[in-house]
N, C-alpha and C. Protein backbone atom coordinates (compact mmCIF):
# COMPACT_ATOMS: atom_id res chain seq x y z
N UNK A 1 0.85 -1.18 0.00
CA UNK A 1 0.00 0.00 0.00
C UNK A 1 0.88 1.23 0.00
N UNK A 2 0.74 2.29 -0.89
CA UNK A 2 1.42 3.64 -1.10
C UNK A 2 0.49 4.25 -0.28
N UNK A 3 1.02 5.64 -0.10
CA UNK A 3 0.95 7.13 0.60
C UNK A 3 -0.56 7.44 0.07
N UNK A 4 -0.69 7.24 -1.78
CA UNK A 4 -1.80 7.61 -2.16
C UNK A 4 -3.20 6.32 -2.27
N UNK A 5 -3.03 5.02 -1.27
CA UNK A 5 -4.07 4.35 -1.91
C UNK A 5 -4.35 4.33 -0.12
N UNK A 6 -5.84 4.62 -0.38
CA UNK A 6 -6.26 4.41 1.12
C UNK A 6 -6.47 3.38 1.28
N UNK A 7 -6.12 2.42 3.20
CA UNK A 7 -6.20 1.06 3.44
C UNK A 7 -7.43 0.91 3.36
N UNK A 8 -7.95 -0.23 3.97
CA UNK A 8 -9.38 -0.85 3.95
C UNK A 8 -10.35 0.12 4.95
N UNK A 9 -9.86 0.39 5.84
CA UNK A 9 -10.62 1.46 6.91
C UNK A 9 -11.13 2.80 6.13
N UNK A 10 -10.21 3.32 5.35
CA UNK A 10 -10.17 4.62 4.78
C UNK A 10 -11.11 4.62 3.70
N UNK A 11 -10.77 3.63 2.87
CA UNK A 11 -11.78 3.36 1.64
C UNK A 11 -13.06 3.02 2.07
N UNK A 12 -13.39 2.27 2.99
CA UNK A 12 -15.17 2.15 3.55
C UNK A 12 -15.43 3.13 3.90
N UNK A 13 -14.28 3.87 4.57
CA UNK A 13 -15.17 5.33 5.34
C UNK A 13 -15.25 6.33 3.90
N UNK A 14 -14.73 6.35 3.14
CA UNK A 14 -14.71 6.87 1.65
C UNK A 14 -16.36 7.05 1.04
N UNK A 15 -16.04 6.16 1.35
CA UNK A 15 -17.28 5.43 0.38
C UNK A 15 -18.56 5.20 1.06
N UNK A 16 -18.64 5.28 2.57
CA UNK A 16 -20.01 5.65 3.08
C UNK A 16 -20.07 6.95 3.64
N UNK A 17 -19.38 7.64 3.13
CA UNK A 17 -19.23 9.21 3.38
C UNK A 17 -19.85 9.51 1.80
N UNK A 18 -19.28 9.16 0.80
CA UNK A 18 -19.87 9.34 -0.85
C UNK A 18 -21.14 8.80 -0.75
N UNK A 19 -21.58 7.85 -0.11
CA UNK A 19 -22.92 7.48 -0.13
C UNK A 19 -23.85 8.61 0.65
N UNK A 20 -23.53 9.23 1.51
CA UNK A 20 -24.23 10.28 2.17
C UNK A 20 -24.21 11.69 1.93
N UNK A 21 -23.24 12.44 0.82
CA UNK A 21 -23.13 12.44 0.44
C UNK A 21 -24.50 13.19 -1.23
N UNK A 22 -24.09 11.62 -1.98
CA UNK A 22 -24.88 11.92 -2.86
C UNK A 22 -26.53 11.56 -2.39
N UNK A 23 -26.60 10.92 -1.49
CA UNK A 23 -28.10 10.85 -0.93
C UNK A 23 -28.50 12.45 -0.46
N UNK A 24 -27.64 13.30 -0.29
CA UNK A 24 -28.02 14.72 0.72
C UNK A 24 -28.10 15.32 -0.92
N UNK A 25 -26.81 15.33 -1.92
CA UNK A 25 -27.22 15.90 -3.39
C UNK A 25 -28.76 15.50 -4.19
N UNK A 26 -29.13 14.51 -3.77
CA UNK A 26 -30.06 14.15 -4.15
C UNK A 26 -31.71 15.00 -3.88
N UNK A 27 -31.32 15.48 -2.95
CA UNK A 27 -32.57 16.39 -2.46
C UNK A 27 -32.23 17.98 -2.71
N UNK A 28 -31.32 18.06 -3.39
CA UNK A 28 -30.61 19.59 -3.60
C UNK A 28 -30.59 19.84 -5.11
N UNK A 29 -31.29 18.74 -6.24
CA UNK A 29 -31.28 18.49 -8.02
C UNK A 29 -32.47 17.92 -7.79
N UNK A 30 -32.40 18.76 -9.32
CA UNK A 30 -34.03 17.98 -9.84
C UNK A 30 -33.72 16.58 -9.86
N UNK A 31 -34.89 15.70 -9.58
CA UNK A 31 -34.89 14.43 -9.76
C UNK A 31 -34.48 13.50 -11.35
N UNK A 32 -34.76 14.38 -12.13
CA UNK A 32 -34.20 13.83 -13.39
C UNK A 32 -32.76 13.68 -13.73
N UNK A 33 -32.18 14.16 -12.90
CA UNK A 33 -30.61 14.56 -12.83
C UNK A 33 -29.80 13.70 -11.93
N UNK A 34 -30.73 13.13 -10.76
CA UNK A 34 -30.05 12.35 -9.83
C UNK A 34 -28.58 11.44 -10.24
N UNK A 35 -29.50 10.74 -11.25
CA UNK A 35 -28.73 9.45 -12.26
C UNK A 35 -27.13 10.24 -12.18
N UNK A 36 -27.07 11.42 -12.48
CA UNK A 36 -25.72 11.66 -13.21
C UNK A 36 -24.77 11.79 -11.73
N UNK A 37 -25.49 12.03 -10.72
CA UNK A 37 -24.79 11.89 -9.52
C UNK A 37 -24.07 10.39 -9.20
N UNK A 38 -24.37 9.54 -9.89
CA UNK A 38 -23.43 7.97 -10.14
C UNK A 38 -21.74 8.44 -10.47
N UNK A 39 -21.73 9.46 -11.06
CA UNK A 39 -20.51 9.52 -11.49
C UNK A 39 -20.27 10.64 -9.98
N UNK A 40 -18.83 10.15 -9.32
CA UNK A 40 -18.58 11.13 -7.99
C UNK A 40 -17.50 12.17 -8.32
N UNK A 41 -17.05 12.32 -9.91
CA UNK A 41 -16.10 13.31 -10.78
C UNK A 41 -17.56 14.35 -11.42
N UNK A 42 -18.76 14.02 -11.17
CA UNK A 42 -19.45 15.24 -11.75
C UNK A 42 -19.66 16.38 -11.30
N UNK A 43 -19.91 17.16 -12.27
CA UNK A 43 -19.68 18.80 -11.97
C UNK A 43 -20.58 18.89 -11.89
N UNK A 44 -21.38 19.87 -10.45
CA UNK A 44 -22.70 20.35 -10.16
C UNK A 44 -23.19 21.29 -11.01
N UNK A 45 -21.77 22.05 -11.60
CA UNK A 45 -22.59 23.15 -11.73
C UNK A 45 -22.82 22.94 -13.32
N UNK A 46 -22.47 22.07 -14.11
CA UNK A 46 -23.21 21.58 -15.14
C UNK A 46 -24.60 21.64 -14.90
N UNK A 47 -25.31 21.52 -13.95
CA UNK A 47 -26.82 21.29 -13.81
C UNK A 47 -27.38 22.22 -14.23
N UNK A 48 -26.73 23.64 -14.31
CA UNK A 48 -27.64 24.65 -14.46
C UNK A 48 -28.69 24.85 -12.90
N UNK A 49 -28.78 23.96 -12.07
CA UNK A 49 -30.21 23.69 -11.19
C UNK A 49 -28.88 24.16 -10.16
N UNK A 50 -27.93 23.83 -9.85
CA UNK A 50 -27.10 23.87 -8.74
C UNK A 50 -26.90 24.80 -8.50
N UNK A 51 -27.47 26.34 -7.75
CA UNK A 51 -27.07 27.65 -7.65
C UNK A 51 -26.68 27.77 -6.18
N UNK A 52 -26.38 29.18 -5.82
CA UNK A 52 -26.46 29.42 -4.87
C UNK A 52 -27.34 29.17 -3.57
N UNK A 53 -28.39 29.23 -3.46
CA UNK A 53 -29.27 28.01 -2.84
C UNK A 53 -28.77 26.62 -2.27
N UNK A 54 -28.74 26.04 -3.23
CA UNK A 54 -28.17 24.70 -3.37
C UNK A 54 -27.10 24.57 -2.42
N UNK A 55 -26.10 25.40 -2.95
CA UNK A 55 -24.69 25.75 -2.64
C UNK A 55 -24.78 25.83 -0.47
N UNK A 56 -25.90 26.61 -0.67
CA UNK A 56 -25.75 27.44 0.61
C UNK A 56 -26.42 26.00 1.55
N UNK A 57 -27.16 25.43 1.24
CA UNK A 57 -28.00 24.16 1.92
C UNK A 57 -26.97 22.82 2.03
N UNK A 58 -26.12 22.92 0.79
CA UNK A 58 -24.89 21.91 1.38
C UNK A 58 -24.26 22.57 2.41
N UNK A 59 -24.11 23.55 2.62
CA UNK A 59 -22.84 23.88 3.59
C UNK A 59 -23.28 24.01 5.02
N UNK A 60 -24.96 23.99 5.04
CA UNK A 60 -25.51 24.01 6.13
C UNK A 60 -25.58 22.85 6.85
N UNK A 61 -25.92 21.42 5.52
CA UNK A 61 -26.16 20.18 6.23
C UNK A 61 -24.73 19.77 6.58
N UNK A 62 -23.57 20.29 5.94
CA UNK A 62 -22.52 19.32 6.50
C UNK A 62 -21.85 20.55 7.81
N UNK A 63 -22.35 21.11 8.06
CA UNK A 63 -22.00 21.77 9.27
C UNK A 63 -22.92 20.97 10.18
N UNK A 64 -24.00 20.82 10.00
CA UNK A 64 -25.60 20.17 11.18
C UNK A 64 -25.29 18.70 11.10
N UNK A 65 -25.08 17.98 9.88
CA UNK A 65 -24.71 16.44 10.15
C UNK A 65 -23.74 16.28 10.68
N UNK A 66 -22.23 16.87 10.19
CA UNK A 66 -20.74 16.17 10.26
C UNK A 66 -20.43 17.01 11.20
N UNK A 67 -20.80 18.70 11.55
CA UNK A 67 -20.05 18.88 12.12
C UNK A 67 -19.27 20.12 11.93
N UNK A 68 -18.76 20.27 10.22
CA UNK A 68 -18.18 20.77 9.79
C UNK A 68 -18.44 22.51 9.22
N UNK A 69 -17.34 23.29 9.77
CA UNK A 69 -17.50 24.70 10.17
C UNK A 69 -16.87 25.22 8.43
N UNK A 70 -16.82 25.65 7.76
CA UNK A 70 -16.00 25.95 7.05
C UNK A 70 -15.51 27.28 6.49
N UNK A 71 -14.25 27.71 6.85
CA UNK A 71 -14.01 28.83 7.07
C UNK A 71 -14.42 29.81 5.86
N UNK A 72 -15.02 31.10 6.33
CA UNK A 72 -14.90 31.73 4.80
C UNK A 72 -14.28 31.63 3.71
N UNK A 73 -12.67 31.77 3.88
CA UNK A 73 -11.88 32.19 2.68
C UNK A 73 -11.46 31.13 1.85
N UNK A 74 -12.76 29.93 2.40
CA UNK A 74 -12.65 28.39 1.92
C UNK A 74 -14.30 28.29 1.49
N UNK A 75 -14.89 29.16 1.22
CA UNK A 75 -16.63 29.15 0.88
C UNK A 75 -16.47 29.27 -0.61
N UNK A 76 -15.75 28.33 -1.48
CA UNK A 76 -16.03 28.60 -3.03
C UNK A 76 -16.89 26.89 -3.09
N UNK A 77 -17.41 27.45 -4.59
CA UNK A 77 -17.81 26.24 -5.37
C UNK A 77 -17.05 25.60 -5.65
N UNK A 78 -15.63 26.12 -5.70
CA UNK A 78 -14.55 25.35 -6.70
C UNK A 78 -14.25 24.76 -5.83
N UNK A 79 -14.21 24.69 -4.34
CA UNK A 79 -13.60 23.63 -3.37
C UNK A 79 -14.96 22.52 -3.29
N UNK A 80 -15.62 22.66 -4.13
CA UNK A 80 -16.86 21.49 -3.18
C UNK A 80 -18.08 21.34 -5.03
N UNK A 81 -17.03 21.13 -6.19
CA UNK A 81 -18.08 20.91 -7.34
C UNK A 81 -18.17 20.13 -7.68
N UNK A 82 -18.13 18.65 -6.90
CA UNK A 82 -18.52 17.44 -7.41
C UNK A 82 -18.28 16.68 -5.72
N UNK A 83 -19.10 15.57 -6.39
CA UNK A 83 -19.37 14.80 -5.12
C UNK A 83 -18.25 14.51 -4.56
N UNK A 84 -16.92 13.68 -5.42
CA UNK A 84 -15.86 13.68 -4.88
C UNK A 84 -14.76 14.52 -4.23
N UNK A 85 -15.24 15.73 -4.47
CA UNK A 85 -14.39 17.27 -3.96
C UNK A 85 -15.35 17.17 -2.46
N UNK A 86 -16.60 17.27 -2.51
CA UNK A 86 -16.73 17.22 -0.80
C UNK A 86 -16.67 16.34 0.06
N UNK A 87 -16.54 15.13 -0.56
CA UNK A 87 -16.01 13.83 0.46
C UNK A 87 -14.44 14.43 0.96
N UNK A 88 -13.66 14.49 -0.21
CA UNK A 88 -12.09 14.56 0.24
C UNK A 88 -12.22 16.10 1.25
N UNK A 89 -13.23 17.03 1.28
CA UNK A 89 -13.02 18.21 2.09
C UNK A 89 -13.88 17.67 3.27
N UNK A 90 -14.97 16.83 3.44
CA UNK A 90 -15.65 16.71 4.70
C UNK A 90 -14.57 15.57 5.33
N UNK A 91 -13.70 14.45 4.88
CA UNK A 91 -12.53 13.56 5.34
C UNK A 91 -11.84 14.38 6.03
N UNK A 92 -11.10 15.00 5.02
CA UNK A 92 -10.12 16.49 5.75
C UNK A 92 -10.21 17.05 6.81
N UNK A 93 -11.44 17.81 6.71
CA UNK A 93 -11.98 18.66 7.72
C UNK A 93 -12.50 17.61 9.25
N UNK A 94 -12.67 16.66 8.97
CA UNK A 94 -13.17 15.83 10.58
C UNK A 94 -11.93 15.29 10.27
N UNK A 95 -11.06 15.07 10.16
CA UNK A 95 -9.40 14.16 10.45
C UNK A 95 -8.66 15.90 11.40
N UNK A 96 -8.44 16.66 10.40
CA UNK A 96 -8.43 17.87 11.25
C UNK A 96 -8.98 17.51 12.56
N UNK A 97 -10.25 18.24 12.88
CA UNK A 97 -11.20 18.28 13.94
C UNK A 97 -10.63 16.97 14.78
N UNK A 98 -10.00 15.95 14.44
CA UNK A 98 -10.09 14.43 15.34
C UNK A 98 -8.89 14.67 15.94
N UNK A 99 -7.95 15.28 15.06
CA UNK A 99 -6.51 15.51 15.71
C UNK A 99 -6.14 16.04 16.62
N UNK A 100 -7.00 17.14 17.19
CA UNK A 100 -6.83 18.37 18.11
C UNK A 100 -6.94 17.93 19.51
């Protein structure tokens, strides 16, 4: 195992973090759109539907579910435009938080 492949612990928690995840995106897109949330490299803001709104209701639930505070000068889209960009920032951010 390298630096970049997560062990068995890391990858389940990966991956039922991506499952929660796109279940929370799921109520934030039109329902016709869900499907494309399969892919965890897709870009929200392809949707056209993903605005500010949207934007602002993710950052609320993963502060109220996980926990997670996220500092202003870290409030872009570009840190959090696909499913897989907010797993690796909600991991981050509670490994942070666990360390202290």
């Amino acid at each position: 195992m390298t630096a970049a492949e997560p062990g068995p612990d890391q990858g389940s928690q990966r991956a039922g973090q991506l499952a929660a995840v796109v279940t929370h995106l799921r109520t934030l897109i039109p329902a016709e759109s869900a499907d494309r949330l399969e892919d965890p490299d897709f870009d929200l803001r392809d949707l056209g539907t993903f605005d500010s709104l949207a934007f602002l209701e993710l950052l609320i639930w993963l502060e109220s579910a996980h926990g997670v505070v996220i500092p202003d000068e870290e409030l872009l889209i570009e840190n959090l435009y696909t499913p897989s960009l907010i797993v690796d920032y909600l991991l981050s951010a509670t490994a942070d938080r666990s360390s202290r």
